[in-house]
Protein backbone atom coordinates (compact mmCIF):
# COMPACT_ATOMS: atom_id res chain seq x y z
CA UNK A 1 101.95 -2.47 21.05
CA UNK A 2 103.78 -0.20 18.23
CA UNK A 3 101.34 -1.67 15.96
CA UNK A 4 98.55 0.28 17.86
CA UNK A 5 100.76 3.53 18.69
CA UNK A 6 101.61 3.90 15.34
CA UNK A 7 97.77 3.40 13.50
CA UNK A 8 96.54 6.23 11.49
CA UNK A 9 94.74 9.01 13.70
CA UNK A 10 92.71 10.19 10.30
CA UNK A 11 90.76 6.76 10.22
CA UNK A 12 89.60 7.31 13.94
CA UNK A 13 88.65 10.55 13.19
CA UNK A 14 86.28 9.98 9.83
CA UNK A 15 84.92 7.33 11.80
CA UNK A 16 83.74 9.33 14.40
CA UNK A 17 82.21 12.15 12.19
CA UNK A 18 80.67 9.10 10.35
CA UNK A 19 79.23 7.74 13.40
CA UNK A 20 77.80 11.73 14.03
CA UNK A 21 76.32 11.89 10.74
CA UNK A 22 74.27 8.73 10.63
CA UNK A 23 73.05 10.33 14.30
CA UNK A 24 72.23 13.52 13.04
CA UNK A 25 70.51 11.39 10.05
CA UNK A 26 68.31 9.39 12.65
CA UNK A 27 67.27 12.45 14.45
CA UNK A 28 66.17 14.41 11.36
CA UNK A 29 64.00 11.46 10.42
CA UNK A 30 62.60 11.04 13.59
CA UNK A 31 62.14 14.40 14.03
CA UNK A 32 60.17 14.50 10.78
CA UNK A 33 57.94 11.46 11.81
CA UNK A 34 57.22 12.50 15.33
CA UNK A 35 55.83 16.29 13.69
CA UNK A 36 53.56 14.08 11.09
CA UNK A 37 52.46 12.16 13.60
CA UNK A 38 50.96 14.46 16.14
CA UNK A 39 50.28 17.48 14.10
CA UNK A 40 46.41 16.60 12.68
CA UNK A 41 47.01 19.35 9.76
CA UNK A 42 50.28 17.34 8.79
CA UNK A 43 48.43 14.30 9.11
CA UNK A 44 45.82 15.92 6.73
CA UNK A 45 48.02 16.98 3.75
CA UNK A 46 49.78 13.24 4.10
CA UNK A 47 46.53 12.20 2.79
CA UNK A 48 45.43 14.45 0.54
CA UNK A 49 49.02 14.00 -1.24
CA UNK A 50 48.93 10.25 -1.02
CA UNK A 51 45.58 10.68 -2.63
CA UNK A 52 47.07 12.94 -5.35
CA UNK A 53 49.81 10.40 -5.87
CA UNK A 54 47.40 7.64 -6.01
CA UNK A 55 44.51 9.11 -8.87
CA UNK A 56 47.80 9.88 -10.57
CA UNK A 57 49.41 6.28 -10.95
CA UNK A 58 45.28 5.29 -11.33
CA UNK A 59 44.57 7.58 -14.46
CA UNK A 60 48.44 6.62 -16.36
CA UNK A 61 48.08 2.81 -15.75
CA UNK A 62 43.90 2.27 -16.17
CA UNK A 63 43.41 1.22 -20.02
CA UNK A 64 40.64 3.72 -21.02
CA UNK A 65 37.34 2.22 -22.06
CA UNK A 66 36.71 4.49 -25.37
CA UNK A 67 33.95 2.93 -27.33
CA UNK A 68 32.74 0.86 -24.61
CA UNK A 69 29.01 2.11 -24.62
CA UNK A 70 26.31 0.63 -22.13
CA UNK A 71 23.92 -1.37 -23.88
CA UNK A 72 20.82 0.71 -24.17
CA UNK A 73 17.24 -0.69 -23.86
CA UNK A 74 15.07 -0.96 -27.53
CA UNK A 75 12.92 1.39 -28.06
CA UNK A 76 9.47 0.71 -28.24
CA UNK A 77 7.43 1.56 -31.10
CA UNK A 78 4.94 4.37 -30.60
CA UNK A 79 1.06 4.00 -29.93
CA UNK A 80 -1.53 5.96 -30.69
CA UNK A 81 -4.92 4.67 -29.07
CA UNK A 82 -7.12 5.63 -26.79
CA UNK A 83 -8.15 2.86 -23.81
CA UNK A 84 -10.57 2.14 -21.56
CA UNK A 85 -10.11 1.30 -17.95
CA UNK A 86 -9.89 -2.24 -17.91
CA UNK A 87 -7.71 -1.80 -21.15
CA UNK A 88 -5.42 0.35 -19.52
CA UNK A 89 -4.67 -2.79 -17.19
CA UNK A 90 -2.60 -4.65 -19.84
CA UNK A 91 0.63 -2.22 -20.02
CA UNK A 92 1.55 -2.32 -16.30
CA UNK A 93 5.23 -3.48 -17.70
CA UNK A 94 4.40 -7.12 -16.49
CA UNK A 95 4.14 -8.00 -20.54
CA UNK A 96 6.31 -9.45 -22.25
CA UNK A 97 7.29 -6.31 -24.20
CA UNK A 98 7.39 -4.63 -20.64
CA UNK A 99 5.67 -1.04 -21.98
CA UNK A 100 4.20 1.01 -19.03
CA UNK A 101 1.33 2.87 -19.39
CA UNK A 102 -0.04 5.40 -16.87
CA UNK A 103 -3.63 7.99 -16.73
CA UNK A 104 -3.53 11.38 -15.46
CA UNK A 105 -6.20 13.30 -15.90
CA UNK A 106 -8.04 11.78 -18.92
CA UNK A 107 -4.72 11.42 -20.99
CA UNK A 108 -2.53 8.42 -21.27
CA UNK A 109 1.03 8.65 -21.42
CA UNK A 110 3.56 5.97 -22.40
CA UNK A 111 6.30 6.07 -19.60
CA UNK A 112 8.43 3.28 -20.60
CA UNK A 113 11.40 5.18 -20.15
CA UNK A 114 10.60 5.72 -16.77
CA UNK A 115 10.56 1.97 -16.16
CA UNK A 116 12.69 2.48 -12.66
CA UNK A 117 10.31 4.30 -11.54
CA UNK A 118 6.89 2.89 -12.81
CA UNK A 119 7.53 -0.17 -13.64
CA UNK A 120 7.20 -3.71 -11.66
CA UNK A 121 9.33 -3.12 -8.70
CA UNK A 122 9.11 0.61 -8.77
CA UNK A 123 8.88 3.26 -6.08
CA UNK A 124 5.87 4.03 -8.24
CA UNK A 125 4.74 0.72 -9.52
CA UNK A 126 1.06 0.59 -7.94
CA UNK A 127 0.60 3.92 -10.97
CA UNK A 128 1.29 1.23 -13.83
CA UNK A 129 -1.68 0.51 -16.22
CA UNK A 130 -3.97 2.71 -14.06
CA UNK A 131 -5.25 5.97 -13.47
CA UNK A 132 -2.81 7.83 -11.40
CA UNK A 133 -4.73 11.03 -10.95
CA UNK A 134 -6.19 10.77 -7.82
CA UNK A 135 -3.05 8.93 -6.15
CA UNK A 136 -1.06 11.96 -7.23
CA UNK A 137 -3.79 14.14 -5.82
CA UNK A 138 -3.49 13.13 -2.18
CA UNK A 139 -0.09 12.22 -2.53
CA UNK A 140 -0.71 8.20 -2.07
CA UNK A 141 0.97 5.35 -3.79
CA UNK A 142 -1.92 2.64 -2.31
CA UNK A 143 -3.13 1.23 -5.62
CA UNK A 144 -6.48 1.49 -6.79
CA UNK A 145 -8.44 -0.77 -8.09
CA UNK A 146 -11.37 0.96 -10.05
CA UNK A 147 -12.93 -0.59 -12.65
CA UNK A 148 -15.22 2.38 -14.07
CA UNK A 149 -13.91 5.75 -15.04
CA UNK A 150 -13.04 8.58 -12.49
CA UNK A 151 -14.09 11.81 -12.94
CA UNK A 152 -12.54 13.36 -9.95
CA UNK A 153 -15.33 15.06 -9.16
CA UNK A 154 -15.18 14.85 -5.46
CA UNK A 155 -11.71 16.36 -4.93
CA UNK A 156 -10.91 19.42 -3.71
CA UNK A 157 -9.64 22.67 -5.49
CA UNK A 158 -6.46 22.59 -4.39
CA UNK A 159 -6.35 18.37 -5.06
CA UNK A 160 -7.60 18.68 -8.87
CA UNK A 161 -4.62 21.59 -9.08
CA UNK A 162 -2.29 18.83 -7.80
CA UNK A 163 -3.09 16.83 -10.82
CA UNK A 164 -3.06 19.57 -13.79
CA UNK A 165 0.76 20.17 -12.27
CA UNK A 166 1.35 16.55 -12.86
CA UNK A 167 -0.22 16.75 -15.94
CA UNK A 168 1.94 19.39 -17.43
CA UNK A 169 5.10 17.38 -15.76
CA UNK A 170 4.17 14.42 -17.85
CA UNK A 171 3.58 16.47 -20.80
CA UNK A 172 6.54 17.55 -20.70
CA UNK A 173 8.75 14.15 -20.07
CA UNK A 174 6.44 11.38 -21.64
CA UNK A 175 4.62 10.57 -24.58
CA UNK A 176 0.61 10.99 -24.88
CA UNK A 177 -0.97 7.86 -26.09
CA UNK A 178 -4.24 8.99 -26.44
CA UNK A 179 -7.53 9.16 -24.02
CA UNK A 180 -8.99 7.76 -21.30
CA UNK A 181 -12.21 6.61 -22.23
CA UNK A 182 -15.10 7.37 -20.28
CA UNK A 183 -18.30 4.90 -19.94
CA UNK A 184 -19.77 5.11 -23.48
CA UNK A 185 -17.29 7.29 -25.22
CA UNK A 186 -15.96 5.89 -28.73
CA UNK A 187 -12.42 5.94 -29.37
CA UNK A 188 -10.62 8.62 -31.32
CA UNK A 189 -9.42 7.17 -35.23
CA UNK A 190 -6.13 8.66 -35.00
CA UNK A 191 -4.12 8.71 -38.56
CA UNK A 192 -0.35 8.17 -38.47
CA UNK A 193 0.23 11.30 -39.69
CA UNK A 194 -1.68 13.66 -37.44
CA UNK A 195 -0.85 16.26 -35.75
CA UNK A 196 0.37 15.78 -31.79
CA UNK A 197 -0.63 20.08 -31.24
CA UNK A 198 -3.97 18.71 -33.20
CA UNK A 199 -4.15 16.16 -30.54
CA UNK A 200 -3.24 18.01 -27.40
CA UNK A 201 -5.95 20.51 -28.76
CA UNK A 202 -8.84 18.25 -28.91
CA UNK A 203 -7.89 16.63 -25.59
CA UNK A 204 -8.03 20.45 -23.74
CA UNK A 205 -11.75 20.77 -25.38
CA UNK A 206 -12.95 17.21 -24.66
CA UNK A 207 -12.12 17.68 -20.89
CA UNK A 208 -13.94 21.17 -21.02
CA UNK A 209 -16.81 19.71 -22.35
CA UNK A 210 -19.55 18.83 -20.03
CA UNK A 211 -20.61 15.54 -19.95
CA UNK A 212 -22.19 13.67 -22.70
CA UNK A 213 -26.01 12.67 -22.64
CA UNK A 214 -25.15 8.90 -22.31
CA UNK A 215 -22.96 9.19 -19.24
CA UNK A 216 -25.43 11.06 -17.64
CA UNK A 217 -28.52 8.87 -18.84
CA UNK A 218 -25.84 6.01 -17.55
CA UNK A 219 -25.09 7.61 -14.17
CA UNK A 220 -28.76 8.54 -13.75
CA UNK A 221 -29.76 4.56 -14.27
CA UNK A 222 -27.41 3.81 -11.67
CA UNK A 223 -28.48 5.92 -9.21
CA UNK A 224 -32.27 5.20 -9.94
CA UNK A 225 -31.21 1.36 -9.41
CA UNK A 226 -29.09 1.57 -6.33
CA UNK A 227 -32.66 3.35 -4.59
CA UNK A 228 -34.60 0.65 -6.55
CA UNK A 229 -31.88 -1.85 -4.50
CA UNK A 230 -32.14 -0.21 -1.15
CA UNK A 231 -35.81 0.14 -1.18
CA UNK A 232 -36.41 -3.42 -1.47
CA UNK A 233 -33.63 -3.78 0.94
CA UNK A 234 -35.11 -2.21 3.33
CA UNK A 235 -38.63 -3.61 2.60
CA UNK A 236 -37.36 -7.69 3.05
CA UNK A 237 -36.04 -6.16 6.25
CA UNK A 238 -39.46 -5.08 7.39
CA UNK A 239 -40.80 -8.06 6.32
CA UNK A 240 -38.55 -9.99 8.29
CA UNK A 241 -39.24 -8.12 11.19
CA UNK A 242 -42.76 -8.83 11.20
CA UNK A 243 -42.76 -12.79 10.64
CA UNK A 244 -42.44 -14.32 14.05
CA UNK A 245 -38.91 -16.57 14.02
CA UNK A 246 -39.32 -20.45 13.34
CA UNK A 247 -35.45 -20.73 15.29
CA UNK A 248 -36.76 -20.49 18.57
């Protein structure tokens, strides 16, 4: 009993204000938590400082890559050749040295570099080894399967201004092969060291040429034939008509 009247008042006392303290402590915390928590604009700069705090620790402890380069594709030596149609065929990047070649407007251009794009798998792959003008005309990526030169004669203004904006785009981003060929034209002998304005040049006054004799002595034989074709056509037809049928 004296041992309990005569403890030390102090030690009750700190131990209260202790007790106090480490309430007051709990509050503030909660306090802080509960305004995070349902304030959306605290919320918000929580994570844009936890994303701070995070590209920090990222960028001091990520072993930087210097002189780690992506392997690049090899380049492909250049070409200088005209081609006809079925020529033009072979580089749809399905060969073994995968180069893509694509016709617009009379001039071949090498876009190898453009593989993504042109080549097998593409968005644009049905334009590989073939003449792309009149796809890009009416804005169609169905391939098409022509065997003869097109002239393009049959589209519209506005179409055949479609394609000389094209043109000039792959001017500008590709390299020109050469020509091509229309159905009896020779090839162009093109020297290693010549010229590419040289070539650009001759290409402008080729296409404003008009067409040479042979094409149209070729195109008129064709025509003369297909009449030749349907007139006899149409005469078996007659004939067939007027013999009485052995079926019946």
């Amino acid at each position: 009993m004296d041992s309990k009247v005569g403890a030390d008042p102090s030690s009750a006392y700190d131990k209260e204000i202790g007790n106090n303290l480490n309430n007051d402590d709990s509050s503030f915390l909660g306090n802080i938590i509960r305004e995070i928590l349902y304030s959306p604009m605290n919320l918000a700069l929580l994570a844009i400082i936890c994303f701070l705090v995070y590209k920090i620790v990222r960028d001091r402890t990520e072993v930087p890559s210097v002189g780690v380069a992506k392997p690049s594709e090899p380049e492909l030596p250049k070409i200088r050749r005209d081609f006809t149609v079925k020529e033009l065929r072979q580089y749809d990047g399905t060969q073994p040295d995968g180069r893509v070649l694509v016709a617009v407007n009379g001039s071949v251009y090498d876009v190898s570099k453009g593989r993504r794009f042109y080549g097998p798998g593409g968005p644009y792959a049905t334009f590989a080894g073939r003449d792309a003008s009149r796809n890009l005309a009416t804005f169609s990526v169905v391939s098409i399967d022509k065997d003869e030169y097109d002239d393009l004669s049959d589209l519209s203004a506005v179409e055949m201004d479609s394609v000389r904006e094209w043109e000039m785009q792959f001017k500008e981003k590709y390299e020109l092969v050469g020509k091509l060929l229309r159905k009896g034209e020779e090839p162009t002998n093109y020297d290693d060291d010549e010229d590419e304005e040289n070539v650009n040049n001759d290409e402008q006054e080729r296409k404003n040429l008009p067409k040479s004799k042979t094409e149209t002595d070729d195109t008129k034989q064709e025509k003369e034939s297909h009449i030749l074709q349907s007139n006899v056509t149409n005469k078996n037809n007659a004939q067939d008509q007027a013999t009485p049928s052995t079926d019946c």
